[in-house]
N, C-alpha and C. Protein backbone atom coordinates (compact mmCIF):
# COMPACT_ATOMS: atom_id res chain seq x y z
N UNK A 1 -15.70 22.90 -17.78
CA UNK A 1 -16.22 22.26 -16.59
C UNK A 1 -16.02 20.75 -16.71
N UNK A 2 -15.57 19.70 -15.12
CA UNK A 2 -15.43 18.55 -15.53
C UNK A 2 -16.64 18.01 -16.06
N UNK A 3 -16.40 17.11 -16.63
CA UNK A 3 -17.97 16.04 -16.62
C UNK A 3 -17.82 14.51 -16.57
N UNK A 4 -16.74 13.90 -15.50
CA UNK A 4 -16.06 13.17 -15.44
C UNK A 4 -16.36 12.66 -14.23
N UNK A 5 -17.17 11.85 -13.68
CA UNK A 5 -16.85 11.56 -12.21
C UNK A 5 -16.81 10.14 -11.99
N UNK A 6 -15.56 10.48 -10.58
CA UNK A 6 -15.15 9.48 -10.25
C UNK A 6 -16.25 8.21 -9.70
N UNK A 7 -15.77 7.04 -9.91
CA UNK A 7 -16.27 5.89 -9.96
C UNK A 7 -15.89 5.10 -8.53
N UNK A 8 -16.79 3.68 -8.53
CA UNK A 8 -16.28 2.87 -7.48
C UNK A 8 -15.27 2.19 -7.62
N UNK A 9 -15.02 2.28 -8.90
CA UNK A 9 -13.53 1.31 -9.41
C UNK A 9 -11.79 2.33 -9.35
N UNK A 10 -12.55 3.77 -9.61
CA UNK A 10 -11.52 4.66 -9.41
C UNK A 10 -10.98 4.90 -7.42
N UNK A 11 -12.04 4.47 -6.98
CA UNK A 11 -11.82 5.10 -5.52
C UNK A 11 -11.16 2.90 -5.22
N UNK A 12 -10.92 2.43 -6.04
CA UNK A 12 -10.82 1.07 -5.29
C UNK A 12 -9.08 1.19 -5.97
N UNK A 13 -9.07 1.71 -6.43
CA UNK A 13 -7.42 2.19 -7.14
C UNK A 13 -6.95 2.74 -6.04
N UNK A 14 -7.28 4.22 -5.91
CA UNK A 14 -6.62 4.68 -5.05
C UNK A 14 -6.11 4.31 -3.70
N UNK A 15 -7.44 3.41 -2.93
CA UNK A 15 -7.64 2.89 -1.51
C UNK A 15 -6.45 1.96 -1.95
N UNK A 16 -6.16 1.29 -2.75
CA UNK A 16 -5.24 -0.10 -2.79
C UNK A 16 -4.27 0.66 -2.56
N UNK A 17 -3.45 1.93 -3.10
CA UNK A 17 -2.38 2.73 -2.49
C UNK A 17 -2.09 2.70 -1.11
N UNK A 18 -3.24 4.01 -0.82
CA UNK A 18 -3.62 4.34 0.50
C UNK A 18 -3.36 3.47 1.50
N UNK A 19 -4.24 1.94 1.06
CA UNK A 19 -4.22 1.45 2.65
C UNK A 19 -2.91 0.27 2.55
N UNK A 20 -2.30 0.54 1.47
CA UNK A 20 -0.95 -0.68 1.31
C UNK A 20 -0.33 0.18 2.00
N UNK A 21 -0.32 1.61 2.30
CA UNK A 21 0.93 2.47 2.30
C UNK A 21 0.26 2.60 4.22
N UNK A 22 -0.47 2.19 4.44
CA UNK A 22 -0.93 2.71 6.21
C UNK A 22 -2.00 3.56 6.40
N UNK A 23 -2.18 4.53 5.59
CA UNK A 23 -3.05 5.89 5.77
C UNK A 23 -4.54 5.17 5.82
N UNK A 24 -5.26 5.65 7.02
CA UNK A 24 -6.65 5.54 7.22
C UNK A 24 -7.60 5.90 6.04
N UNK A 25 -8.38 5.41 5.50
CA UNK A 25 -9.20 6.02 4.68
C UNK A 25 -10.09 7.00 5.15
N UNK A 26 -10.29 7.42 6.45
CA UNK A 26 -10.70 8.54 7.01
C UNK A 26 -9.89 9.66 6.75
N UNK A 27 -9.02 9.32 6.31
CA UNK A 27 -7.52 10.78 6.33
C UNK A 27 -7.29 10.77 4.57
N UNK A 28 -8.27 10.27 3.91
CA UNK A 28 -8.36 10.64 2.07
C UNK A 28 -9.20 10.73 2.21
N UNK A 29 -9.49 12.02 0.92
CA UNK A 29 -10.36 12.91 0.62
C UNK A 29 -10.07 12.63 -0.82
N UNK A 30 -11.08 12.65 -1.03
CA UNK A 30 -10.79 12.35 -3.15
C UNK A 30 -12.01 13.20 -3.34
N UNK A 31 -11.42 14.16 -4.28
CA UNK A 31 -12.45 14.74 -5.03
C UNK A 31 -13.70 14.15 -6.27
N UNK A 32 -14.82 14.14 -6.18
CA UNK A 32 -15.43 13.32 -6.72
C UNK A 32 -15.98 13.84 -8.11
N UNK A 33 -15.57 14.77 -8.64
CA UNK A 33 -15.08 15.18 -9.94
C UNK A 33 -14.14 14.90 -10.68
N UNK A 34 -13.15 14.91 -12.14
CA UNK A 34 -11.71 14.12 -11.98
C UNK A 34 -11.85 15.54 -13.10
N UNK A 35 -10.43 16.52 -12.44
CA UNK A 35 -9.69 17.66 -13.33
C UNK A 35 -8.28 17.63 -13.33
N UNK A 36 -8.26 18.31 -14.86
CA UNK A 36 -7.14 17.94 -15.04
C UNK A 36 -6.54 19.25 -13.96
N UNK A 37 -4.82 19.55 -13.95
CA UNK A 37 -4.11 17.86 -13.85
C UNK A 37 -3.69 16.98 -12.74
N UNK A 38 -5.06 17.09 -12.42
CA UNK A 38 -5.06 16.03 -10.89
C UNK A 38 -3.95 16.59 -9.76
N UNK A 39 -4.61 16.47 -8.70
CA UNK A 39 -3.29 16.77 -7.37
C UNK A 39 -3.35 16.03 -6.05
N UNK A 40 -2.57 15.91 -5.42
CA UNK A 40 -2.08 15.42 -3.79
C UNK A 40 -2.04 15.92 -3.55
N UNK A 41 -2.49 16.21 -2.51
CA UNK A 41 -1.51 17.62 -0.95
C UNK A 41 -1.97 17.06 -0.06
N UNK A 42 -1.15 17.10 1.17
CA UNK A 42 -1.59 16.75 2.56
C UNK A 42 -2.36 18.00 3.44
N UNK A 43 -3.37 18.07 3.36
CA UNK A 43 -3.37 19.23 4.59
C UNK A 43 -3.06 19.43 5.74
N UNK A 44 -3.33 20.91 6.31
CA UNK A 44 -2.66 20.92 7.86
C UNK A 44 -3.18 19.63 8.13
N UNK A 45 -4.56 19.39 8.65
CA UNK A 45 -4.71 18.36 9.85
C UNK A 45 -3.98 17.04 9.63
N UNK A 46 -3.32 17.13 8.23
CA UNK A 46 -2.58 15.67 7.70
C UNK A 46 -3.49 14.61 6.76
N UNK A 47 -4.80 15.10 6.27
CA UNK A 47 -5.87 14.69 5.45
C UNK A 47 -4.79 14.88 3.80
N UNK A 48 -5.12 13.64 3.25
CA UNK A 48 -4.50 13.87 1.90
C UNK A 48 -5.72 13.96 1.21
N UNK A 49 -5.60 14.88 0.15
CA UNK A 49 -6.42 15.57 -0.61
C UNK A 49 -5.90 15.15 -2.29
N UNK A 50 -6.92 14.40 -3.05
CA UNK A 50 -6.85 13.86 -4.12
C UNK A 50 -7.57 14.10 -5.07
N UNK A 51 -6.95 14.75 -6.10
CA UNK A 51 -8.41 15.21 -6.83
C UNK A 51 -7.46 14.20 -8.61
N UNK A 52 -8.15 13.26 -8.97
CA UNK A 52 -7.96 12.16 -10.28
C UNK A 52 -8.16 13.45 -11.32
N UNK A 53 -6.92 13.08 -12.37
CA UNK A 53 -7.10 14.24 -13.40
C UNK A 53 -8.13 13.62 -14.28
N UNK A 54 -8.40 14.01 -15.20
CA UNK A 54 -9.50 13.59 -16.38
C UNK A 54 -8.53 13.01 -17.58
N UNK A 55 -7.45 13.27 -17.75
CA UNK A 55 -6.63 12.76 -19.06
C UNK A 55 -5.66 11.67 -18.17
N UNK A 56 -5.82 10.33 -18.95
CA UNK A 56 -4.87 9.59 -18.31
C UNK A 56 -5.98 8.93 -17.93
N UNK A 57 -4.88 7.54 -17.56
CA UNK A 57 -6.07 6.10 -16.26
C UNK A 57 -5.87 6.56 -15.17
N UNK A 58 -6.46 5.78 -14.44
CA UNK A 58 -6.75 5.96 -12.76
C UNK A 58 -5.33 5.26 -12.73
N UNK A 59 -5.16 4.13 -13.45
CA UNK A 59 -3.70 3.18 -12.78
C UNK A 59 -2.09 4.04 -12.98
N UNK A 60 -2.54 4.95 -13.90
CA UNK A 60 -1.46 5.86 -14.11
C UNK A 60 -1.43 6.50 -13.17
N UNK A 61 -2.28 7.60 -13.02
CA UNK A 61 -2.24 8.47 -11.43
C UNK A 61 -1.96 7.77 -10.22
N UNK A 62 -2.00 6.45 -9.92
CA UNK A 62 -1.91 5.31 -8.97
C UNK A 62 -0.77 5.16 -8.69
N UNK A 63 0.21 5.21 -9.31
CA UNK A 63 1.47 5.06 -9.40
C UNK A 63 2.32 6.39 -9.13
N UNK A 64 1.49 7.36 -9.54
CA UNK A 64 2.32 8.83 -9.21
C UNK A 64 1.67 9.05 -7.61
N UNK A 65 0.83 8.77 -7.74
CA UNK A 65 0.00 9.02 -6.06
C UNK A 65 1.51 8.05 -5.22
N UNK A 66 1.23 6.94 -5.18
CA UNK A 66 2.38 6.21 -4.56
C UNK A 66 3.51 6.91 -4.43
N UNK A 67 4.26 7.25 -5.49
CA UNK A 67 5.62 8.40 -5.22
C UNK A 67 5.67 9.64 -4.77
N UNK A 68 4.20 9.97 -5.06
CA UNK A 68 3.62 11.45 -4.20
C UNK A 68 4.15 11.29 -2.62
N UNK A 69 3.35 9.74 -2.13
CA UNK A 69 3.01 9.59 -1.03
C UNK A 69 4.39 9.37 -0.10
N UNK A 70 5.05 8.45 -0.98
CA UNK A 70 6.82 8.01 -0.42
C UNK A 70 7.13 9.68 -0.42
N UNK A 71 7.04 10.21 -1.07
CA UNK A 71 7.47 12.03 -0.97
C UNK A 71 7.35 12.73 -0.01
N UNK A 72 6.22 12.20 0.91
CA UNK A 72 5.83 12.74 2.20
C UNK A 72 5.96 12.04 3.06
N UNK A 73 6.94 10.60 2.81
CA UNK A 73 6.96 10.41 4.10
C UNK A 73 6.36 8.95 4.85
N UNK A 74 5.25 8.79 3.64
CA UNK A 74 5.14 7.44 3.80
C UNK A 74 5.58 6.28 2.89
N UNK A 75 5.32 4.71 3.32
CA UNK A 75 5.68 3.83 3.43
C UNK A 75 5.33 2.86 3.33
N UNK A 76 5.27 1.83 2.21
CA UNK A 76 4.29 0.76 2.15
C UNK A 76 4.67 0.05 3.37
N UNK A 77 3.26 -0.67 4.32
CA UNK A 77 3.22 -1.42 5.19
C UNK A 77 3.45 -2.80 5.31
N UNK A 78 4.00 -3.73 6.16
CA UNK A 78 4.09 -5.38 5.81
C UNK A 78 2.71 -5.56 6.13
N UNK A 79 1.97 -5.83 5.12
CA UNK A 79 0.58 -6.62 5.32
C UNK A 79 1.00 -8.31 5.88
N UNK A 80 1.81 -8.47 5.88
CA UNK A 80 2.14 -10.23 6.61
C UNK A 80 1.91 -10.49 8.20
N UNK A 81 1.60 -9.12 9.24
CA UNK A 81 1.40 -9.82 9.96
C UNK A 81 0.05 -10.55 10.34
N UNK A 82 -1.15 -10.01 9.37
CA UNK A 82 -2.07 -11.04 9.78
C UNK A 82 -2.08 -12.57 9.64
N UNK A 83 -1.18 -12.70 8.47
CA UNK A 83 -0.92 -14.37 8.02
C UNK A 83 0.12 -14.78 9.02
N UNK A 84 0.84 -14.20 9.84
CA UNK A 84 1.48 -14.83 10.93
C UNK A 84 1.12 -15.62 11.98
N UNK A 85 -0.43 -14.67 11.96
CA UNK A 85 -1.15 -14.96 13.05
C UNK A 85 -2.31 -15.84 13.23
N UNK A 86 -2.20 -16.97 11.78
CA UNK A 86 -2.80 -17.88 11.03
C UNK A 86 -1.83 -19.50 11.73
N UNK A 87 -0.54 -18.67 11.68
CA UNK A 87 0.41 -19.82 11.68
C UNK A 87 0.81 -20.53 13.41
N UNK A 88 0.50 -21.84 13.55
CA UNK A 88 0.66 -22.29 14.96
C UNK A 88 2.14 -22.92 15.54
């Protein structure tokens, strides 16, 4: 059984993915247990489903999540246009 649970620092890993890449944080689901050996899947409604393995860092899985995510399709976003909109 796990006995591992995820943290506020583990869910601030993942979100830095997530919301670099576009995806709403309404549309991740992270399991709040961490088993091994951790998984992605998108479900039907298009909800990505994250469950952090227990062996390994969070920054490791962070990085496979990212290539998970390019795998399906997404895409890191230009975060620059808010600083555009700084500029007169």
């Amino acid at each position: 059984m796990p006995d591992e649970i995820i943290n506020m620092t583990d869910m601030g890993t993942i979100f830095s993915v997530t919301d670099a890449m576009g995806i709403h944080r309404e549309s991740v689901s992270v399991e709040l247990t961490k088993e091994d050996p951790g998984s992605i899947n998108r479900a039907d409604g298009g909800k990505i489903e994250i469950t952090i393995p227990e062996t390994g860092t969070v920054e490791e899985f962070a990085q496979l999540l990212q290539a998970e995510l390019e795998g399906m399709g997404y895409e890191s976003q230009d975060l620059d246009d808010e600083d555009d909109e700084d500029v007169d």
